[in-house]
N, C-alpha and C. Protein backbone atom coordinates (compact mmCIF):
# COMPACT_ATOMS: atom_id res chain seq x y z
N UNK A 1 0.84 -1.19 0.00
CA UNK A 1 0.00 0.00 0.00
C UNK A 1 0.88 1.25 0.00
N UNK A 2 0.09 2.43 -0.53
CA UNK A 2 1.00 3.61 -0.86
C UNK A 2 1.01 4.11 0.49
N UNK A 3 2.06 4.57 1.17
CA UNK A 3 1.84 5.15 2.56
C UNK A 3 2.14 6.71 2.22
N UNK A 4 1.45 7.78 2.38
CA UNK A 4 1.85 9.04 2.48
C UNK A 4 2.87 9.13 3.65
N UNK A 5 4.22 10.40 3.35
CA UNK A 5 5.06 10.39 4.19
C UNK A 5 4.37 11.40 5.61
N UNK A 6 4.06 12.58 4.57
CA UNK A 6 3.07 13.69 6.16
C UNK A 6 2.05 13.51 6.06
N UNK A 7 1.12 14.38 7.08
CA UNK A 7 -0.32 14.44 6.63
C UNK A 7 -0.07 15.81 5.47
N UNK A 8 -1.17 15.22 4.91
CA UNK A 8 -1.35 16.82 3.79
C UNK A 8 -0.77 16.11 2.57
N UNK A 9 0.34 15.23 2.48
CA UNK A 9 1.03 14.91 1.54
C UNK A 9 0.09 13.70 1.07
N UNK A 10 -0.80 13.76 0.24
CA UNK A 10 -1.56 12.31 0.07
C UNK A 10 -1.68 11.76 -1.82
N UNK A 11 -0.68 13.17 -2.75
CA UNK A 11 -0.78 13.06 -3.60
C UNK A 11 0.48 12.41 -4.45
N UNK A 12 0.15 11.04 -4.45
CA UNK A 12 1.87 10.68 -5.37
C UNK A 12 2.02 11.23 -7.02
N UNK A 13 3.24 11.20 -7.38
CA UNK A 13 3.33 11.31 -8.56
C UNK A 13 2.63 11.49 -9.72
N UNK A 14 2.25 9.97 -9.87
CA UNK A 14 1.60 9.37 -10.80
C UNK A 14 0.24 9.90 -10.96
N UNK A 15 -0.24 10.08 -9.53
CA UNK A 15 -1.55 10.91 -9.27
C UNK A 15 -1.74 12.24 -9.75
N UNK A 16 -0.82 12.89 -9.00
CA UNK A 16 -0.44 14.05 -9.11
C UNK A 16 -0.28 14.32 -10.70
N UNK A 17 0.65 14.10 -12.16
CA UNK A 17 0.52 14.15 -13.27
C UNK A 17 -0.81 14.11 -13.58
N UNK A 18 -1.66 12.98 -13.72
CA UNK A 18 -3.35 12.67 -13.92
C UNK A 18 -3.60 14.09 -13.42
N UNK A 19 -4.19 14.52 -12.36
CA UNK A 19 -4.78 15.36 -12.07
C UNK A 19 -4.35 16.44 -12.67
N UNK A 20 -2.81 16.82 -13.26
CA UNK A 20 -2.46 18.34 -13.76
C UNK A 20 -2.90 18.15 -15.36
N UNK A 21 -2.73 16.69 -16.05
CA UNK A 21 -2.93 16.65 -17.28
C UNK A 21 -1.83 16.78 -17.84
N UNK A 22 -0.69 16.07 -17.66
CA UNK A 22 0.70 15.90 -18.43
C UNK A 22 1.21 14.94 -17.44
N UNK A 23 2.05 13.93 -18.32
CA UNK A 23 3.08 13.10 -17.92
C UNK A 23 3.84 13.49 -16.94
N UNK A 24 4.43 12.11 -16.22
CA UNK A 24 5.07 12.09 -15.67
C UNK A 24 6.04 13.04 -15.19
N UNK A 25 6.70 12.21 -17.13
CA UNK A 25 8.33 12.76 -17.62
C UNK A 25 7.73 14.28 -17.71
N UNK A 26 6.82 14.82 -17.94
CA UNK A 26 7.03 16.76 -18.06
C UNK A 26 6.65 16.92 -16.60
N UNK A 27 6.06 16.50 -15.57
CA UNK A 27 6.44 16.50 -14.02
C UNK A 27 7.97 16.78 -13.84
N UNK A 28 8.66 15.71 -14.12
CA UNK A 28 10.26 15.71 -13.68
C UNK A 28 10.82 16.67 -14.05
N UNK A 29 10.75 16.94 -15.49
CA UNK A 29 11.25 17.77 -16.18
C UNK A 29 10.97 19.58 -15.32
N UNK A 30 9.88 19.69 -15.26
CA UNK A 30 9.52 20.88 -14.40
C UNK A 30 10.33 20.82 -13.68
N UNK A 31 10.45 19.98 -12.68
CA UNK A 31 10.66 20.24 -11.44
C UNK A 31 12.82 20.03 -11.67
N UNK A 32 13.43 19.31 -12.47
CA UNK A 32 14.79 19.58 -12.93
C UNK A 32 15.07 21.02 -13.46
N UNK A 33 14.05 21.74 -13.98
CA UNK A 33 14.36 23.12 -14.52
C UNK A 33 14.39 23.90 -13.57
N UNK A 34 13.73 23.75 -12.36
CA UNK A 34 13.30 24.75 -10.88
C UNK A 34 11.96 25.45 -10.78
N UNK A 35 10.93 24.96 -11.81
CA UNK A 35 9.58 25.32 -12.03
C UNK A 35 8.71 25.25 -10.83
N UNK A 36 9.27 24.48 -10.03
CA UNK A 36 8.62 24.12 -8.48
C UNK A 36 9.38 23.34 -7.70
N UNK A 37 9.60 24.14 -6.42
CA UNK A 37 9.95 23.38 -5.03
C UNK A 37 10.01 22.13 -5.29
N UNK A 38 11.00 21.05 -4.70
CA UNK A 38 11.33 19.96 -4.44
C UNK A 38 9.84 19.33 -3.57
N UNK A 39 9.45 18.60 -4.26
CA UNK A 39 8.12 18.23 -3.57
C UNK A 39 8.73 16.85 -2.46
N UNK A 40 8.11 16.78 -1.08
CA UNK A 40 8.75 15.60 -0.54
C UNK A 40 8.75 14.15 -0.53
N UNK A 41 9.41 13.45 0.01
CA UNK A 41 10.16 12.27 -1.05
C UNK A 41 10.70 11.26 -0.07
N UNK A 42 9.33 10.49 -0.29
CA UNK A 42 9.69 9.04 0.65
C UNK A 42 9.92 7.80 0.03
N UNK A 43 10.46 6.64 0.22
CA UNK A 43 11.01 5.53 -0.33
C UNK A 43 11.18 5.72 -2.14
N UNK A 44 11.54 6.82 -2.20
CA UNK A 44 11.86 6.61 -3.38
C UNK A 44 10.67 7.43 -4.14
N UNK A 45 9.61 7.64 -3.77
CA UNK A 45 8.18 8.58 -4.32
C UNK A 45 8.31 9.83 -3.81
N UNK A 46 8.09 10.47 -5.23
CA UNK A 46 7.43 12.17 -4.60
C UNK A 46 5.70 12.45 -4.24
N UNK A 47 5.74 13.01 -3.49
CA UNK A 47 4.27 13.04 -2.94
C UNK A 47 3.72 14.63 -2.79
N UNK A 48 2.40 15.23 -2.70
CA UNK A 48 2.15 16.78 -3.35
C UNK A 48 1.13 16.83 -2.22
N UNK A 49 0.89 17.85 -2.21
CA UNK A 49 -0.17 18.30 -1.55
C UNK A 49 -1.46 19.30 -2.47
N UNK A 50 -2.68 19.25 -2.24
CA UNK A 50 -4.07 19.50 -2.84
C UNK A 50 -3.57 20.96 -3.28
N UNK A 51 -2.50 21.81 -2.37
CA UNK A 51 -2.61 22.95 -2.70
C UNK A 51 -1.42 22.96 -4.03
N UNK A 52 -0.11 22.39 -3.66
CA UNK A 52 0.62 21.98 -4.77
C UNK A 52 0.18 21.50 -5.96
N UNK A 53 -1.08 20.91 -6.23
CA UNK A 53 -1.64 20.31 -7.08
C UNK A 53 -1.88 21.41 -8.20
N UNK A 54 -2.77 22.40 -7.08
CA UNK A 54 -3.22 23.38 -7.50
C UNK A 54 -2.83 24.61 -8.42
N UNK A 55 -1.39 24.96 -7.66
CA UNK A 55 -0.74 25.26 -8.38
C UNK A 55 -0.04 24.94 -9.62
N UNK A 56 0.74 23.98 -9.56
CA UNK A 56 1.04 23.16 -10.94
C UNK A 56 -0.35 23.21 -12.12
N UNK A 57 -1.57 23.05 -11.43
CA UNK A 57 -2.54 23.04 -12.66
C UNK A 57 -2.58 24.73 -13.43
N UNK A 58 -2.04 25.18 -12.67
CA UNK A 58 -1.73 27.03 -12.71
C UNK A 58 -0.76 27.10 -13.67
N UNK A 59 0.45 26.68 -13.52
CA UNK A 59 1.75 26.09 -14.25
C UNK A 59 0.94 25.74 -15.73
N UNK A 60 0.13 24.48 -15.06
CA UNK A 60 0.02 24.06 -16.59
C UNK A 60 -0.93 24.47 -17.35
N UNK A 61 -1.85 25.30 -17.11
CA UNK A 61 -2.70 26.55 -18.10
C UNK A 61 -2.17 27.25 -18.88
N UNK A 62 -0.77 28.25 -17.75
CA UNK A 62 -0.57 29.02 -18.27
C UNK A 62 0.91 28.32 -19.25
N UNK A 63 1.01 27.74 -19.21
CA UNK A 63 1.92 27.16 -20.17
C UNK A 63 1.42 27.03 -21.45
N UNK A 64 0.18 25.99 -21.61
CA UNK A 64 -0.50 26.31 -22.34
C UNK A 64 -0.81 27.93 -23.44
N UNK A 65 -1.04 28.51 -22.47
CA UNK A 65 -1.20 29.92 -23.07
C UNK A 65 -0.34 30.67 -23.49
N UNK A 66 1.04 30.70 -22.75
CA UNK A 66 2.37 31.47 -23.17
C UNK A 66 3.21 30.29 -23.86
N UNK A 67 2.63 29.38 -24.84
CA UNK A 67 3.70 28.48 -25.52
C UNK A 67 4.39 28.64 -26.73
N UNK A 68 3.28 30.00 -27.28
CA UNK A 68 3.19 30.59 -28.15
C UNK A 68 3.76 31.98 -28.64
N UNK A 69 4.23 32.81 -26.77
CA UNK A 69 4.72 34.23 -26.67
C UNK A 69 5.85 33.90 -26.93
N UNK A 70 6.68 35.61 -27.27
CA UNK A 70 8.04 35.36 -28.00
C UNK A 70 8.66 34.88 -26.56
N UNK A 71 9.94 34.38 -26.68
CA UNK A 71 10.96 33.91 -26.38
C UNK A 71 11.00 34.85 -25.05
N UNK A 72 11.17 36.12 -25.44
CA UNK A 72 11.03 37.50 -23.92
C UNK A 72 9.99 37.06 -22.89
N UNK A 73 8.94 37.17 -23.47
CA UNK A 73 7.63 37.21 -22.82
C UNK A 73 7.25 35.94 -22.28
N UNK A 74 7.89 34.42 -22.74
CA UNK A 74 7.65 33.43 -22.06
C UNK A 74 8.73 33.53 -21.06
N UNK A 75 9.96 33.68 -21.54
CA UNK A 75 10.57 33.98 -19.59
C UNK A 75 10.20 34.90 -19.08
N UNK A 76 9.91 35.90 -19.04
CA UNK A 76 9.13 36.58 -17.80
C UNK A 76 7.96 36.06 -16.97
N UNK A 77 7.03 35.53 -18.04
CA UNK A 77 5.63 34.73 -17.76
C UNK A 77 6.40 33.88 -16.78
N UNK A 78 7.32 33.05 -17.04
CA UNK A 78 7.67 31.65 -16.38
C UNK A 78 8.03 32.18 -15.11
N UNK A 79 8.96 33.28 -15.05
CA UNK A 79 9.71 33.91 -13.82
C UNK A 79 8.45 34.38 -12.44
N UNK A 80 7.51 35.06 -13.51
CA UNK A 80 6.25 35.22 -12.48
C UNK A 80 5.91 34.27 -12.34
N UNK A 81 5.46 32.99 -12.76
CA UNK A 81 4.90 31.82 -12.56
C UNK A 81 5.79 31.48 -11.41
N UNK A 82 6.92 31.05 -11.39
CA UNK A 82 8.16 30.21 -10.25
C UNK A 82 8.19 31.09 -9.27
N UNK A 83 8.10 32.30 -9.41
CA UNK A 83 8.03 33.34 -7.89
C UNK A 83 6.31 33.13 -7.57
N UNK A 84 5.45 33.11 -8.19
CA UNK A 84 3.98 32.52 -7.85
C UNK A 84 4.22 31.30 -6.88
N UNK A 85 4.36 30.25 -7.42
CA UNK A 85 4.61 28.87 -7.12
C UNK A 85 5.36 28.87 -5.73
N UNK A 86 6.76 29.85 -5.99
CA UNK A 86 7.37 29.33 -4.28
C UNK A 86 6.72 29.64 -3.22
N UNK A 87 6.54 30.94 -3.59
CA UNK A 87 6.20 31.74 -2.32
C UNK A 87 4.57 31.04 -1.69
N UNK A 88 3.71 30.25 -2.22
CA UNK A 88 2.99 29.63 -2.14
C UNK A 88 3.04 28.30 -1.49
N UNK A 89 4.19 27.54 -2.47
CA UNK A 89 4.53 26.11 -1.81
C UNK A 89 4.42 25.49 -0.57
N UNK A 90 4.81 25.92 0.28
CA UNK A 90 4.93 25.23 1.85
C UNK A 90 4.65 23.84 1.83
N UNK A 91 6.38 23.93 1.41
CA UNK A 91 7.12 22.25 1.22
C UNK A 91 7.42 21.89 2.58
């Protein structure tokens, strides 16, 4: 059975992707670029919380939407997005 490591933490991975609507591998990938806080990490699983969820689905809208802005305007978008995201997190 999946054991969550905290309370609050009840969302694994695999879950966590499903619910944002992208893979895994673009999970990892986010989170190797610095798109979001190190989510925490028991036997080997990362695990999220409802509000983390939340955010990432934020992530992944607006990704959606700025996939298309020039090159300028998607790093800035992204920069507000990752200062959104931390200051929110409570990893």
């Amino acid at each position: 059975a999946k054991v969550p490591p905290v309370n609050g933490y009840t969302i694994d991975i695999e879950s966590a992707a499903e619910q944002i609507g992208v893979s895994v591998w673009v999970l990892r990938d986010w989170r190797k670029k610095g798109y979001f806080p190190d989510p925490v990490s028991r036997s080997g699983k990362l695990w999220f919380t409802e509000l983390q969820i939340t955010l990432l689905q934020k992530l992944q809208k607006s990704w959606n939407q700025i996939a298309f802005a020039s090159h300028y305007r998607k790093e800035d978008r992204l920069k507000e997005l990752r200062s959104f995201i931390d200051a929110n997190w409570q990893g």
